[in-house]
PDB file of N, CA and C in Angstrom:
ATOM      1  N   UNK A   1       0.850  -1.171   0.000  1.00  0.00           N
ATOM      2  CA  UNK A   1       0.000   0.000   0.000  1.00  0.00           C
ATOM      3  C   UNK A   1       0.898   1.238   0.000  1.00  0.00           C
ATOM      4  N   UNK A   2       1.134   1.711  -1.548  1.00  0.00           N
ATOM      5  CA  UNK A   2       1.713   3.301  -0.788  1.00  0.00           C
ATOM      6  C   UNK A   2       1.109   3.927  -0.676  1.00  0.00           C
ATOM      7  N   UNK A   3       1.214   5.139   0.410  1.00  0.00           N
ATOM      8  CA  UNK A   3       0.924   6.439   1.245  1.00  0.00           C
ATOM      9  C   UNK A   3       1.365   7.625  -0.189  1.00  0.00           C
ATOM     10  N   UNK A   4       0.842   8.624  -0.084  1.00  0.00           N
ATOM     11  CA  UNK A   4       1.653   9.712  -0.727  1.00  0.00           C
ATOM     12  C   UNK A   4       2.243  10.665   0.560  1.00  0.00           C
ATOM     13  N   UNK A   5       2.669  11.668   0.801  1.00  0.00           N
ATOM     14  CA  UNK A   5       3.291  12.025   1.524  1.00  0.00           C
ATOM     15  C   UNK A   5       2.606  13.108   2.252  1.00  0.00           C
ATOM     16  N   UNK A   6       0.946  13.517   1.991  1.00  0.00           N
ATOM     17  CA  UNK A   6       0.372  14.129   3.114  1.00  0.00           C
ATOM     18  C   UNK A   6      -0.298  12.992   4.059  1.00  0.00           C
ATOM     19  N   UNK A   7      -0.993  12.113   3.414  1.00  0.00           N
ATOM     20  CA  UNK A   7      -1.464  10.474   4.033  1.00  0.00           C
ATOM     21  C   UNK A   7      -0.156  10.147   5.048  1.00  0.00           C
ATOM     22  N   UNK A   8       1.601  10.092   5.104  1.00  0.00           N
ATOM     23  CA  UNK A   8       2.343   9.992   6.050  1.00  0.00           C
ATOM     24  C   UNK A   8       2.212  10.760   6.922  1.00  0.00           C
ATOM     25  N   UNK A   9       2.145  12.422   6.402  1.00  0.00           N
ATOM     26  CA  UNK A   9       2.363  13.061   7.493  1.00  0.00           C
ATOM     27  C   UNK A   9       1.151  13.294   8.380  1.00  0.00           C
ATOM     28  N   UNK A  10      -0.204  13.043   7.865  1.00  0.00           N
ATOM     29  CA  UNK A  10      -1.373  12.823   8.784  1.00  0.00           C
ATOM     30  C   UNK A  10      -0.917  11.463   9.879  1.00  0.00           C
ATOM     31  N   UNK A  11      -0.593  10.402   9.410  1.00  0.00           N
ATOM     32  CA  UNK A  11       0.079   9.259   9.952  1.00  0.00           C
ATOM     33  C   UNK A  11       0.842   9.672  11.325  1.00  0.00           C
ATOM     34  N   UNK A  12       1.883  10.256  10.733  1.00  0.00           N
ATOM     35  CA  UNK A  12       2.761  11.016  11.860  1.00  0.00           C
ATOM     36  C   UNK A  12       2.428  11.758  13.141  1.00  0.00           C
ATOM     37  N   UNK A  13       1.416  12.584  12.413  1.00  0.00           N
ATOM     38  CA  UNK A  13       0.790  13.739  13.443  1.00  0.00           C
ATOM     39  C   UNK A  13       0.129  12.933  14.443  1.00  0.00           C
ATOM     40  N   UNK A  14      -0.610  11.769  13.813  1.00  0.00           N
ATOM     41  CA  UNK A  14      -2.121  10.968  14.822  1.00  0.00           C
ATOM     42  C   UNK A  14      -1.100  10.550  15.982  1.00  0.00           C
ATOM     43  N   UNK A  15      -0.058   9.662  14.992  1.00  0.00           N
ATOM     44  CA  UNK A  15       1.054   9.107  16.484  1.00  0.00           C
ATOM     45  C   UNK A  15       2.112   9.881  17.426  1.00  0.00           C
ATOM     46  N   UNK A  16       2.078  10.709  17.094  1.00  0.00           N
ATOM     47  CA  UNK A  16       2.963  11.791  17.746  1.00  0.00           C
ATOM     48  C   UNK A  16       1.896  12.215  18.778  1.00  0.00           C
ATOM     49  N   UNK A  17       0.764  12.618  18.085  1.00  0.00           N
ATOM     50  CA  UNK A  17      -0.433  12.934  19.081  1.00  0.00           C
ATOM     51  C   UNK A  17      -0.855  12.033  20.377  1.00  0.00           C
ATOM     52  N   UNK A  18      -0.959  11.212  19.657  1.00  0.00           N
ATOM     53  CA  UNK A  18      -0.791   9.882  20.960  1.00  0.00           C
ATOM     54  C   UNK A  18       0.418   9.614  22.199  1.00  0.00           C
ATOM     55  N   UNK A  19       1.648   9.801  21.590  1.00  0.00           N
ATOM     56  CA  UNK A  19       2.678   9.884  22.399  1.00  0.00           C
ATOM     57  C   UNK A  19       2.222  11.156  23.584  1.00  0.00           C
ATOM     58  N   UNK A  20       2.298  12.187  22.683  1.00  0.00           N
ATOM     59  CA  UNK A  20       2.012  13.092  23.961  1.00  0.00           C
ATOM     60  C   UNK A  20       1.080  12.804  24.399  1.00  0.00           C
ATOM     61  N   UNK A  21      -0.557  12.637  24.085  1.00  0.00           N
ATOM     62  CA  UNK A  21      -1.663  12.183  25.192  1.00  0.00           C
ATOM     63  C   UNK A  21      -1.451  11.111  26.363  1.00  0.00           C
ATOM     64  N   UNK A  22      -0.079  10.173  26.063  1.00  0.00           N
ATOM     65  CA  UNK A  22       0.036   9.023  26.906  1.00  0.00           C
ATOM     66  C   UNK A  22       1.638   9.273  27.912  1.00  0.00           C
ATOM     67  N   UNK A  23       2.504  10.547  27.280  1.00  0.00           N
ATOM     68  CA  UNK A  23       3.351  10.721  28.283  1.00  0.00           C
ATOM     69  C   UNK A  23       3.501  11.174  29.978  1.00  0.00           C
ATOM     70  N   UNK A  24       2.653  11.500  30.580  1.00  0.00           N
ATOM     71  CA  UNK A  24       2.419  11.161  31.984  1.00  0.00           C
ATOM     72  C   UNK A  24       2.568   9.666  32.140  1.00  0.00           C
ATOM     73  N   UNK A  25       1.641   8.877  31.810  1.00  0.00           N
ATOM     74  CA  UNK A  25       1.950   7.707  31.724  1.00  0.00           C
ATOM     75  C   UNK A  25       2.668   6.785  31.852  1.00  0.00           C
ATOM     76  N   UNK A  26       3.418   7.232  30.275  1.00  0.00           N
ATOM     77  CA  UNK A  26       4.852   6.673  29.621  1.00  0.00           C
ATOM     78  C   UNK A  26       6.082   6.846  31.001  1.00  0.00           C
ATOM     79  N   UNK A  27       5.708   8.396  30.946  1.00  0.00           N
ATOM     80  CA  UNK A  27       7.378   8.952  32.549  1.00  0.00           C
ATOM     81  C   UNK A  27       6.421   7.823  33.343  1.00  0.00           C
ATOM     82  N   UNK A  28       5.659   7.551  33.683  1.00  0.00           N
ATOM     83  CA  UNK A  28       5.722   7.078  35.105  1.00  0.00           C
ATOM     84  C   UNK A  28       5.671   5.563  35.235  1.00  0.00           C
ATOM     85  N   UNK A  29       5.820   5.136  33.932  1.00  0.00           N
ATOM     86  CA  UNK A  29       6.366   3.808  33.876  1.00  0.00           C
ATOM     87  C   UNK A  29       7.481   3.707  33.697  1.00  0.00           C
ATOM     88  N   UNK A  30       7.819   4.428  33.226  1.00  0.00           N
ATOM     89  CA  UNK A  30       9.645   4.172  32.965  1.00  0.00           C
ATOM     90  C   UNK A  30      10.044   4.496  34.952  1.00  0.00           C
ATOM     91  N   UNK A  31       9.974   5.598  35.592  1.00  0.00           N
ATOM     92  CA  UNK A  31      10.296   5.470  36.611  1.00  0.00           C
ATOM     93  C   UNK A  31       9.806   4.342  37.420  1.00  0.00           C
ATOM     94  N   UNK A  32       8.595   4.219  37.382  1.00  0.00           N
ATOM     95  CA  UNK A  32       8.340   2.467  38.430  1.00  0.00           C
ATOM     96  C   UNK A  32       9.156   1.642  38.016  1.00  0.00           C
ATOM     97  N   UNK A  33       9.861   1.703  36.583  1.00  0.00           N
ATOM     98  CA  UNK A  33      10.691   0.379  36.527  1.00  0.00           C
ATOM     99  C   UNK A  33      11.498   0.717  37.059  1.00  0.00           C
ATOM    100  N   UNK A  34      12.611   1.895  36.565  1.00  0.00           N
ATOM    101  CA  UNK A  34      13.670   2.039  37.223  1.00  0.00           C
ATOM    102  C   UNK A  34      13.710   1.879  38.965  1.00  0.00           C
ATOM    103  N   UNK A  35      12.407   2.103  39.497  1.00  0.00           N
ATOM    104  CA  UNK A  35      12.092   2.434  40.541  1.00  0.00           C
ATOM    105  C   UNK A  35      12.408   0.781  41.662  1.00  0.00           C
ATOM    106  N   UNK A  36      12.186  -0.528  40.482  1.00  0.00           N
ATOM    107  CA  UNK A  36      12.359  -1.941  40.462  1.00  0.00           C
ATOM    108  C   UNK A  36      12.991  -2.513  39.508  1.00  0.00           C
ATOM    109  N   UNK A  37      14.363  -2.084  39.974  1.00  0.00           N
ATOM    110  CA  UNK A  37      15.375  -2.668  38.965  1.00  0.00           C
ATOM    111  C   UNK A  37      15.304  -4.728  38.925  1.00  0.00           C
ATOM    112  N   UNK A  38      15.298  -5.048  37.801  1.00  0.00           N
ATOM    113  CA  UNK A  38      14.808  -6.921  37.620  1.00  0.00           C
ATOM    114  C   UNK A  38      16.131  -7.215  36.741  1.00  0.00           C
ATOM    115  N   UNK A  39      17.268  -8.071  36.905  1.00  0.00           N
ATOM    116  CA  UNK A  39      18.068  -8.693  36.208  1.00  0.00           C
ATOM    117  C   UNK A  39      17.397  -9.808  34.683  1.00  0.00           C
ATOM    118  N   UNK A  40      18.416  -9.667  34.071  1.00  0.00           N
ATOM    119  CA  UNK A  40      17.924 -10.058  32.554  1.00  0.00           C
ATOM    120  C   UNK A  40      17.010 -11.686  32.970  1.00  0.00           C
ATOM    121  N   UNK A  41      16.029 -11.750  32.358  1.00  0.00           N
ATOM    122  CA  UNK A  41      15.206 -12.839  32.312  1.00  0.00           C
ATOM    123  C   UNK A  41      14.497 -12.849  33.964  1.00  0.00           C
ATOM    124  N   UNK A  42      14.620 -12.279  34.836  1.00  0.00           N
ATOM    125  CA  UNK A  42      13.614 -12.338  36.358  1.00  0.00           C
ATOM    126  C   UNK A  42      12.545 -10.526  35.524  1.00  0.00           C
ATOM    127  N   UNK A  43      12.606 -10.399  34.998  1.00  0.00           N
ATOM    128  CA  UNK A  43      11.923  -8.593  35.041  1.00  0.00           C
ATOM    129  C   UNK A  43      10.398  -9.165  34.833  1.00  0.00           C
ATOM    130  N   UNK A  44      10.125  -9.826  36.064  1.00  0.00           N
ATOM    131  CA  UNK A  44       8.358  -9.837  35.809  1.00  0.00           C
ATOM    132  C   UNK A  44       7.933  -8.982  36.119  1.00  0.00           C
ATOM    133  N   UNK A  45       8.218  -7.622  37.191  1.00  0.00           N
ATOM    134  CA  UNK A  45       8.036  -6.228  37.722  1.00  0.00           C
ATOM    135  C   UNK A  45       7.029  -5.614  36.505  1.00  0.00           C
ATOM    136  N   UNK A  46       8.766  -5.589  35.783  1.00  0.00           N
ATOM    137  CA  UNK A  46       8.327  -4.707  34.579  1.00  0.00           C
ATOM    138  C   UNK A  46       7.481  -5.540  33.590  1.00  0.00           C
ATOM    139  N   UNK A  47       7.834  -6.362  33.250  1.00  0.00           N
ATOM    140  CA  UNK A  47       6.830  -7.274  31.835  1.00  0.00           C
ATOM    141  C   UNK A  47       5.629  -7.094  32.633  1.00  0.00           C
ATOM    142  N   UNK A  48       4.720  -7.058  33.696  1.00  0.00           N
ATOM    143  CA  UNK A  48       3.568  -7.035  34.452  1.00  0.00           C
ATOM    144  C   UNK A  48       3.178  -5.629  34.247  1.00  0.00           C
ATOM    145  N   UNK A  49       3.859  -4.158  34.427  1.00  0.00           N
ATOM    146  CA  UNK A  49       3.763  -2.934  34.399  1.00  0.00           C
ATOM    147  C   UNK A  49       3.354  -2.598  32.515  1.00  0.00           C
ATOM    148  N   UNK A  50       4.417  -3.233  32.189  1.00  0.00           N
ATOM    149  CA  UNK A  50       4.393  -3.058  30.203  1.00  0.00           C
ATOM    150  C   UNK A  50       2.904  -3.929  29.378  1.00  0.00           C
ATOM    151  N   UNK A  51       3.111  -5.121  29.976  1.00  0.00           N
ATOM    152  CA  UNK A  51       1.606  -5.681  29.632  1.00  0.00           C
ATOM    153  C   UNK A  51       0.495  -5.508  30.153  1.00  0.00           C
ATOM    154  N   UNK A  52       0.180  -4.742  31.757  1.00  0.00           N
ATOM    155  CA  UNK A  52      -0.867  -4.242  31.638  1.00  0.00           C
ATOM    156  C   UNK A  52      -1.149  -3.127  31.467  1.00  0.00           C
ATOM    157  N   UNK A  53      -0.338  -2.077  30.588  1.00  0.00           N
ATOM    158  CA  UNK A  53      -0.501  -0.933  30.442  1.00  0.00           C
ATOM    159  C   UNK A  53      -1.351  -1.579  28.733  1.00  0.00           C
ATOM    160  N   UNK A  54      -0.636  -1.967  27.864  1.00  0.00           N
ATOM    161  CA  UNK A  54      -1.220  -2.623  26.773  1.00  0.00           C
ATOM    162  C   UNK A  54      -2.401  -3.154  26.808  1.00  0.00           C
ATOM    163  N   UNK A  55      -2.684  -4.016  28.252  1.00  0.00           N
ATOM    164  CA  UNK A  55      -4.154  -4.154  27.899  1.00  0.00           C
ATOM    165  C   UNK A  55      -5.227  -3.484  28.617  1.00  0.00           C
ATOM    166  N   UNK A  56      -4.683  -2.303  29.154  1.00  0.00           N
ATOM    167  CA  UNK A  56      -5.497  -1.294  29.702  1.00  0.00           C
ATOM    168  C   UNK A  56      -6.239  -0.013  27.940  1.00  0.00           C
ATOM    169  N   UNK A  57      -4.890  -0.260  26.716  1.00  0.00           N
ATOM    170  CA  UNK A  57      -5.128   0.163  25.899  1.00  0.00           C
ATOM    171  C   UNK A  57      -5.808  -0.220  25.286  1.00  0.00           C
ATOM    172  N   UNK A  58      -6.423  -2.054  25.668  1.00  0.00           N
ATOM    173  CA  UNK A  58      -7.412  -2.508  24.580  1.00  0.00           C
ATOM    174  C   UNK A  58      -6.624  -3.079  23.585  1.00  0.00           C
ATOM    175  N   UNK A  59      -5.667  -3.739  23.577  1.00  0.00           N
ATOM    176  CA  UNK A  59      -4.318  -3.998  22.655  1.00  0.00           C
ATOM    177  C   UNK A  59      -4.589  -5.726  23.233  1.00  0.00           C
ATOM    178  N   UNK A  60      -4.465  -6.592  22.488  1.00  0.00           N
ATOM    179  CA  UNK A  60      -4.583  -7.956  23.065  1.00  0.00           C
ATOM    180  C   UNK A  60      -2.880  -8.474  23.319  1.00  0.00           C
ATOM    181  N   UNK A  61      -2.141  -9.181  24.303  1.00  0.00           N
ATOM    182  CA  UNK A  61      -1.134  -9.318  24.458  1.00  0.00           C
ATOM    183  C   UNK A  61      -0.538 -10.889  24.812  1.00  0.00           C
ATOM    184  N   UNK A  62      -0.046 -11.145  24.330  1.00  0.00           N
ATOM    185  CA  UNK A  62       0.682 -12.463  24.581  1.00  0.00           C
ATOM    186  C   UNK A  62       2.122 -12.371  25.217  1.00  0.00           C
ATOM    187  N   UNK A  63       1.654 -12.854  26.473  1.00  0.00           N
ATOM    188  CA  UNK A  63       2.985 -13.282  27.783  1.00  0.00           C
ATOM    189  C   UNK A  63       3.733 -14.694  27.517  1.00  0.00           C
ATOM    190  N   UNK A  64       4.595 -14.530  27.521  1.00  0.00           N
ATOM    191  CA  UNK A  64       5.591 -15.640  27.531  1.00  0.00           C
ATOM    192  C   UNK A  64       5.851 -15.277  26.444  1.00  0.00           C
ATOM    193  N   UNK A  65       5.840 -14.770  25.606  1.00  0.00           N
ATOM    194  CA  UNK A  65       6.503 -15.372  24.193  1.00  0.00           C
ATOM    195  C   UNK A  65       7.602 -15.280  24.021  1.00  0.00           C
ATOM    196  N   UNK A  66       7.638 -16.544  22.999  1.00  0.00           N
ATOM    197  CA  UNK A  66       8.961 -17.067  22.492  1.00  0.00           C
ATOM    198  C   UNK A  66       9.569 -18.080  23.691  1.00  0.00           C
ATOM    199  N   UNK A  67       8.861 -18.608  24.405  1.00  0.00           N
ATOM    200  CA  UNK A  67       9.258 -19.423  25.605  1.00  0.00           C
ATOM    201  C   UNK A  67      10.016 -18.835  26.251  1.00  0.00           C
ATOM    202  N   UNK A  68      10.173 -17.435  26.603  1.00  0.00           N
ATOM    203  CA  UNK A  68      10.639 -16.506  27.742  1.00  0.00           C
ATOM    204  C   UNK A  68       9.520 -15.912  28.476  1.00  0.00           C
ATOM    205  N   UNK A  69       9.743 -16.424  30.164  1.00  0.00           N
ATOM    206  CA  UNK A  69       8.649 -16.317  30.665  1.00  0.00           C
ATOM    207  C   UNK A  69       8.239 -14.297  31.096  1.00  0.00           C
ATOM    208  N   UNK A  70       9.725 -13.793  30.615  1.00  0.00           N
ATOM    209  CA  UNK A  70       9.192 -11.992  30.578  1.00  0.00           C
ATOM    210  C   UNK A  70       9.475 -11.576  29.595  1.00  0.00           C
ATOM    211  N   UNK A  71       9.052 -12.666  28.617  1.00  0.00           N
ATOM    212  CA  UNK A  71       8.801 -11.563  26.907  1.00  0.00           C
ATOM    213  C   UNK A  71       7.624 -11.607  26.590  1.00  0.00           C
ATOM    214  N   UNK A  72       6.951 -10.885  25.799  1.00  0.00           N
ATOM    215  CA  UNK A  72       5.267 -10.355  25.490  1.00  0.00           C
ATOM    216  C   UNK A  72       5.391 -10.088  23.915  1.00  0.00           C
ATOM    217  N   UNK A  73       4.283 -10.273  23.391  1.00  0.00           N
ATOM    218  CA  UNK A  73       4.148 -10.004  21.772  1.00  0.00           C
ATOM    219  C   UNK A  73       2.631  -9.388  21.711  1.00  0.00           C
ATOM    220  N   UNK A  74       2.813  -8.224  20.898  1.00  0.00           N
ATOM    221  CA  UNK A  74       1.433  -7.676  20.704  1.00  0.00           C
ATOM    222  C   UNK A  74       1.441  -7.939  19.042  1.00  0.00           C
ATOM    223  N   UNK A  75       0.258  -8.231  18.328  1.00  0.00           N
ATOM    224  CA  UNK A  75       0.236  -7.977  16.950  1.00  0.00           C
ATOM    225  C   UNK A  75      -1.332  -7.056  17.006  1.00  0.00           C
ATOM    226  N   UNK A  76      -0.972  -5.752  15.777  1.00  0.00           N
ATOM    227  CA  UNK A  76      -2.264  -5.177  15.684  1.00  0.00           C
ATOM    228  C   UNK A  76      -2.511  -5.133  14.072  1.00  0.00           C
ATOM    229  N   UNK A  77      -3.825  -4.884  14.094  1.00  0.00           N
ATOM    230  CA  UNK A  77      -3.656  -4.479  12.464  1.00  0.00           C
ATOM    231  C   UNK A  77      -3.455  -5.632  11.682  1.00  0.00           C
ATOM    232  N   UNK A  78      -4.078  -5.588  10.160  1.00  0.00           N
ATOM    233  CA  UNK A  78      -4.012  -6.716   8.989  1.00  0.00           C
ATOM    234  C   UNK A  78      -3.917  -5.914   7.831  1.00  0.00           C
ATOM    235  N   UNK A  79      -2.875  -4.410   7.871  1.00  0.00           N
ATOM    236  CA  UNK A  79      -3.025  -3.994   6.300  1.00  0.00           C
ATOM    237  C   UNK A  79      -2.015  -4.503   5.222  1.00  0.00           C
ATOM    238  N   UNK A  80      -1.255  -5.670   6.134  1.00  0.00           N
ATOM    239  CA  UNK A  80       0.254  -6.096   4.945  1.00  0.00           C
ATOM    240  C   UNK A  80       1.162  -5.261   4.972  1.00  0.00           C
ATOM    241  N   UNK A  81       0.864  -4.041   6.282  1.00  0.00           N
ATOM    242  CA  UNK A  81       2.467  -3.574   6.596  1.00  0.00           C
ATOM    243  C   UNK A  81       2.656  -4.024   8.191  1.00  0.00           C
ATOM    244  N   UNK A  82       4.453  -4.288   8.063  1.00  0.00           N
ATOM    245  CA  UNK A  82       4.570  -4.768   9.579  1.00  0.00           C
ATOM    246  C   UNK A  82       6.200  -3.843   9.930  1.00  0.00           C
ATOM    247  N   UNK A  83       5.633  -3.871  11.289  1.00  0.00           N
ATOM    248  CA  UNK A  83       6.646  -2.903  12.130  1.00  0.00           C
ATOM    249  C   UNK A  83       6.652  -4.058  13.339  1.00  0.00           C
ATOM    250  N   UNK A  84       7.935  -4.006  13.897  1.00  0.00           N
ATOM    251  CA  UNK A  84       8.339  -4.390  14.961  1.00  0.00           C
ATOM    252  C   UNK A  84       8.992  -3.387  16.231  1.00  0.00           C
ATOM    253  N   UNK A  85       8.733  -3.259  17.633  1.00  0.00           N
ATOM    254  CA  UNK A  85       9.178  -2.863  18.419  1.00  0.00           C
ATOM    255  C   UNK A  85       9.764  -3.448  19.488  1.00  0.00           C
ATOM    256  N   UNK A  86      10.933  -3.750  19.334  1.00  0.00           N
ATOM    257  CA  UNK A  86      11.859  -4.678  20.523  1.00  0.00           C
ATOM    258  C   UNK A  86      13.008  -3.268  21.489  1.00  0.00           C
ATOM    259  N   UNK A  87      12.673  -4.173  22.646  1.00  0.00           N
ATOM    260  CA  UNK A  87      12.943  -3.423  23.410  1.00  0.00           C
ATOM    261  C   UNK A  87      13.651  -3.768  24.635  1.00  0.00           C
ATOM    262  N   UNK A  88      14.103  -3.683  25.039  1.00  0.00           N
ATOM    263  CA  UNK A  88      14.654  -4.286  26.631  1.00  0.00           C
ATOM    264  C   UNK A  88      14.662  -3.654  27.951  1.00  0.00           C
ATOM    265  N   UNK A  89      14.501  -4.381  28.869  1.00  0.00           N
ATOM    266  CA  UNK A  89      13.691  -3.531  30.231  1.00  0.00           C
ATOM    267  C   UNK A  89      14.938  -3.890  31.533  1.00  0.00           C
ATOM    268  N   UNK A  90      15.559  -4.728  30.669  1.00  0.00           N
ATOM    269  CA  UNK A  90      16.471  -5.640  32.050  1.00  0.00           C
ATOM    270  C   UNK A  90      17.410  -4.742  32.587  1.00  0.00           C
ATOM    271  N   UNK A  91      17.980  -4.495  34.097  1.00  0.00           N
ATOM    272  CA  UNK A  91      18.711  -3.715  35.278  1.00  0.00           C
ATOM    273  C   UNK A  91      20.226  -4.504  34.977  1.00  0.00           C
ATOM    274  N   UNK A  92      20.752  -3.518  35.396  1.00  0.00           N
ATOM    275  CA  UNK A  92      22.656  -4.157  35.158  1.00  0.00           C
ATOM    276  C   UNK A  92      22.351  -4.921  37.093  1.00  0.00           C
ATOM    277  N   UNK A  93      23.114  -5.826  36.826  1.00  0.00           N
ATOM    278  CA  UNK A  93      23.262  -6.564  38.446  1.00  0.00           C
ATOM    279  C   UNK A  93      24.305  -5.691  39.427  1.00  0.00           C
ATOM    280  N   UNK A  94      23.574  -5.536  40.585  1.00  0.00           N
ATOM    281  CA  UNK A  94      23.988  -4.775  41.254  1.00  0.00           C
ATOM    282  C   UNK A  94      24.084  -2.932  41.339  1.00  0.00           C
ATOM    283  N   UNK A  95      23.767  -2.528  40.177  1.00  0.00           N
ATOM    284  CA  UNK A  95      24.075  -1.308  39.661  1.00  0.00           C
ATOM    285  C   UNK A  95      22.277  -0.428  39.615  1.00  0.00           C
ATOM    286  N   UNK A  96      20.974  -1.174  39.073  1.00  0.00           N
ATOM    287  CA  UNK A  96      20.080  -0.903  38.321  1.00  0.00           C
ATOM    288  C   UNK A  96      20.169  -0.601  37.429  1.00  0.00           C
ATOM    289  N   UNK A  97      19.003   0.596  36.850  1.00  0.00           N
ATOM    290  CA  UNK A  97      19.034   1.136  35.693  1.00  0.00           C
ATOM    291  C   UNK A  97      19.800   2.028  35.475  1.00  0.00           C
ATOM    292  N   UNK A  98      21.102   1.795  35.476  1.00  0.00           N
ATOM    293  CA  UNK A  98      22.147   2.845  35.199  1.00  0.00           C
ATOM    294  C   UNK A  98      22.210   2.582  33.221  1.00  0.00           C
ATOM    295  N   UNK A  99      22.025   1.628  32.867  1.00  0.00           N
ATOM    296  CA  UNK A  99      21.759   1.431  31.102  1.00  0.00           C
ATOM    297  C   UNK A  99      20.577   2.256  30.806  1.00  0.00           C
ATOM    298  N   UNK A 100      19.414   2.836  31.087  1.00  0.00           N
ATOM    299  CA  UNK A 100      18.523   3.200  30.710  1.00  0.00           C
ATOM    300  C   UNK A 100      17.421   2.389  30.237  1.00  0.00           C
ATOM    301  N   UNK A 101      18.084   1.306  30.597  1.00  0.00           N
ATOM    302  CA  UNK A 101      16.511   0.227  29.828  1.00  0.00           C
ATOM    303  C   UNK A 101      14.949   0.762  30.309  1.00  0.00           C
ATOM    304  N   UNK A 102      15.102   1.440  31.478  1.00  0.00           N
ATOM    305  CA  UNK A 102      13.458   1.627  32.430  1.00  0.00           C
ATOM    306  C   UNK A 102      13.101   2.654  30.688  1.00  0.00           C
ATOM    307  N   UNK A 103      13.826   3.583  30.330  1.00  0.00           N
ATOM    308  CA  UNK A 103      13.814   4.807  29.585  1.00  0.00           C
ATOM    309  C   UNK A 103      12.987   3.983  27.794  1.00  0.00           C
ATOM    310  N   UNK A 104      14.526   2.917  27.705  1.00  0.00           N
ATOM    311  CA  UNK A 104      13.492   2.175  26.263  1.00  0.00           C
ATOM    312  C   UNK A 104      12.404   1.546  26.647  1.00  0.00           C
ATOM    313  N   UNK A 105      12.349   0.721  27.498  1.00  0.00           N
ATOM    314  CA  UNK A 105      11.342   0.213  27.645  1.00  0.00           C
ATOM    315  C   UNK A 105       9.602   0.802  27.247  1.00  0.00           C
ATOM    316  N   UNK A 106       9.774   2.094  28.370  1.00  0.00           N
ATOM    317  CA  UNK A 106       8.861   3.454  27.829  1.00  0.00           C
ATOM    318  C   UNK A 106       9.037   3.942  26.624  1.00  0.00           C
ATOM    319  N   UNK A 107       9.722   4.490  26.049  1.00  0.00           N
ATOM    320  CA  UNK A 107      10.019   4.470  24.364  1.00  0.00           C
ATOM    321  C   UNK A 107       9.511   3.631  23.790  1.00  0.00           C
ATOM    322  N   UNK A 108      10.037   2.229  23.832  1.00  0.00           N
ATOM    323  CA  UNK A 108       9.436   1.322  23.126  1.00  0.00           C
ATOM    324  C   UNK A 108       7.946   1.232  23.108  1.00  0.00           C
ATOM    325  N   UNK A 109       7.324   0.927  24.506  1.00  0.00           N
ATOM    326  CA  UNK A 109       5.522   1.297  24.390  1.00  0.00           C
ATOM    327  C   UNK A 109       5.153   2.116  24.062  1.00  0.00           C
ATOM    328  N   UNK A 110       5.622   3.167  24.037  1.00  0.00           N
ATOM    329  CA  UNK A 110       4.598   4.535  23.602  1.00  0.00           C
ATOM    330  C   UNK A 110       5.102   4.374  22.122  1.00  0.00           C
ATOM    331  N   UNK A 111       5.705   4.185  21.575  1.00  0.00           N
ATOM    332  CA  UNK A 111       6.294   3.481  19.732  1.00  0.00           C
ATOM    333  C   UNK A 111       5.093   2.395  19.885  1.00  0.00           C
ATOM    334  N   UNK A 112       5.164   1.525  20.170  1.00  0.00           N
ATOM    335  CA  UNK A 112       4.381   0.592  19.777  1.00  0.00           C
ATOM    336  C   UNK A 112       2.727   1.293  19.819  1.00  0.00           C
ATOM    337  N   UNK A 113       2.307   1.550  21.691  1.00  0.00           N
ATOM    338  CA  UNK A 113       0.829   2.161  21.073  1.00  0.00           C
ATOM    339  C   UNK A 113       0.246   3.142  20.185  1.00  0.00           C
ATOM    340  N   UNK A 114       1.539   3.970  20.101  1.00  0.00           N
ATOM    341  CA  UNK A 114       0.925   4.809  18.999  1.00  0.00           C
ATOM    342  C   UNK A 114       0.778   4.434  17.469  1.00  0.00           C
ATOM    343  N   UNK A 115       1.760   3.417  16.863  1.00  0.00           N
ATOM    344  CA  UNK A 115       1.442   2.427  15.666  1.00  0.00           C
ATOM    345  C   UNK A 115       0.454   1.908  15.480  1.00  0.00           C
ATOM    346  N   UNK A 116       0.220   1.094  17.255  1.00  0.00           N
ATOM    347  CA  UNK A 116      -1.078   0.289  17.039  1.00  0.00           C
ATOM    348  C   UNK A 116      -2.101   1.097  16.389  1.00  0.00           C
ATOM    349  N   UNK A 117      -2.297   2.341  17.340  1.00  0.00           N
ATOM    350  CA  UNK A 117      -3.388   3.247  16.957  1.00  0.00           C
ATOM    351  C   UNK A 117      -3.578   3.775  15.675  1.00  0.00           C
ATOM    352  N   UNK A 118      -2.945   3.880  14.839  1.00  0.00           N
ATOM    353  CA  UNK A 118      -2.768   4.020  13.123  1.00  0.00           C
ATOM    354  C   UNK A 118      -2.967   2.835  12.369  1.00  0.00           C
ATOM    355  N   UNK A 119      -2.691   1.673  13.182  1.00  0.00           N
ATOM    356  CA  UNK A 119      -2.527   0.144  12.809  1.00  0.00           C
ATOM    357  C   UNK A 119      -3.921   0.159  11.636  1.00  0.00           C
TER     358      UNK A 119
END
C-alpha cells in the first residue's frame, strides 16, 4: 500500500499525538521500573507494568513469548504492513538502571501504542 506524503504526514501527526496524550503515563512507567530494577530474564516487575498498560489500551497481548517467561508479543492491524518494536527492560546486576533500559522500555511502548493506533 503506498501512502503519498500528506497520508504519512497525517500518519505522523495521529502518532505523535498519541505519544504526547500518553506521556504522563509513559514517565511514570519508565520510573516504576527504574524504581524496580529486575536482572535479565527475572523482570516480571516490569513485563507485568508493560503488559498491563497494553491491555489497559485494549491492545490484546501475549505473555511468555517465544518461551521466555518476561517476553510479550502484541500484533495489531491486517493492512500487509509490519513494524516491529523490541525493546529491553532488564537492570545491570547490582548497579540498576544505570543502562537506561526503564527509559526504552517506555520508548518502546509509547512506539508501539501509537502504531497500534494508526494500525
Amino acid at each position: 500500500m503506498a501512502l503519498d506524503e500528506q497520508q504519512i504526514a497525517e500518519l505522523k501527526a495521529r502518532a505523535c499525538a498519541d505519544i504526547d496524550a500518553r506521556a504522563a503515563d509513559l514517565i511514570a512507567a519508565s520510573h516504576d521500573i527504574h524504581a524496580h530494577p529486575e536482572t535479565n530474564y527475572e523482570e516480571r516487575y516490569a513485563h507485568d507494568r508493560l503488559t498491563r498498560m497494553i491491555d489497559e489500551a485494549g491492545y490484546g497481548v501475549t505473555r511468555g513469548a517465544y518461551n521466555i517467561d518476561t517476553a510479550f508479543q502484541t500484533n495489531v492491524g491486517s493492512r500487509g504492513l509490519n513494524v516491529s518494536v523490541l525493546c529491553e527492560y532488564d537492570a545491570l546486576p547490582g548497579i540498576g538502571h544505570a543502562c537506561g533500559h526503564n527509559i526504552i522500555a517506555a520508548a518502546g511502548l509509547g512506539a508501539g501504542l501509537a502504531l497500534a493506533g494508526i494500525a
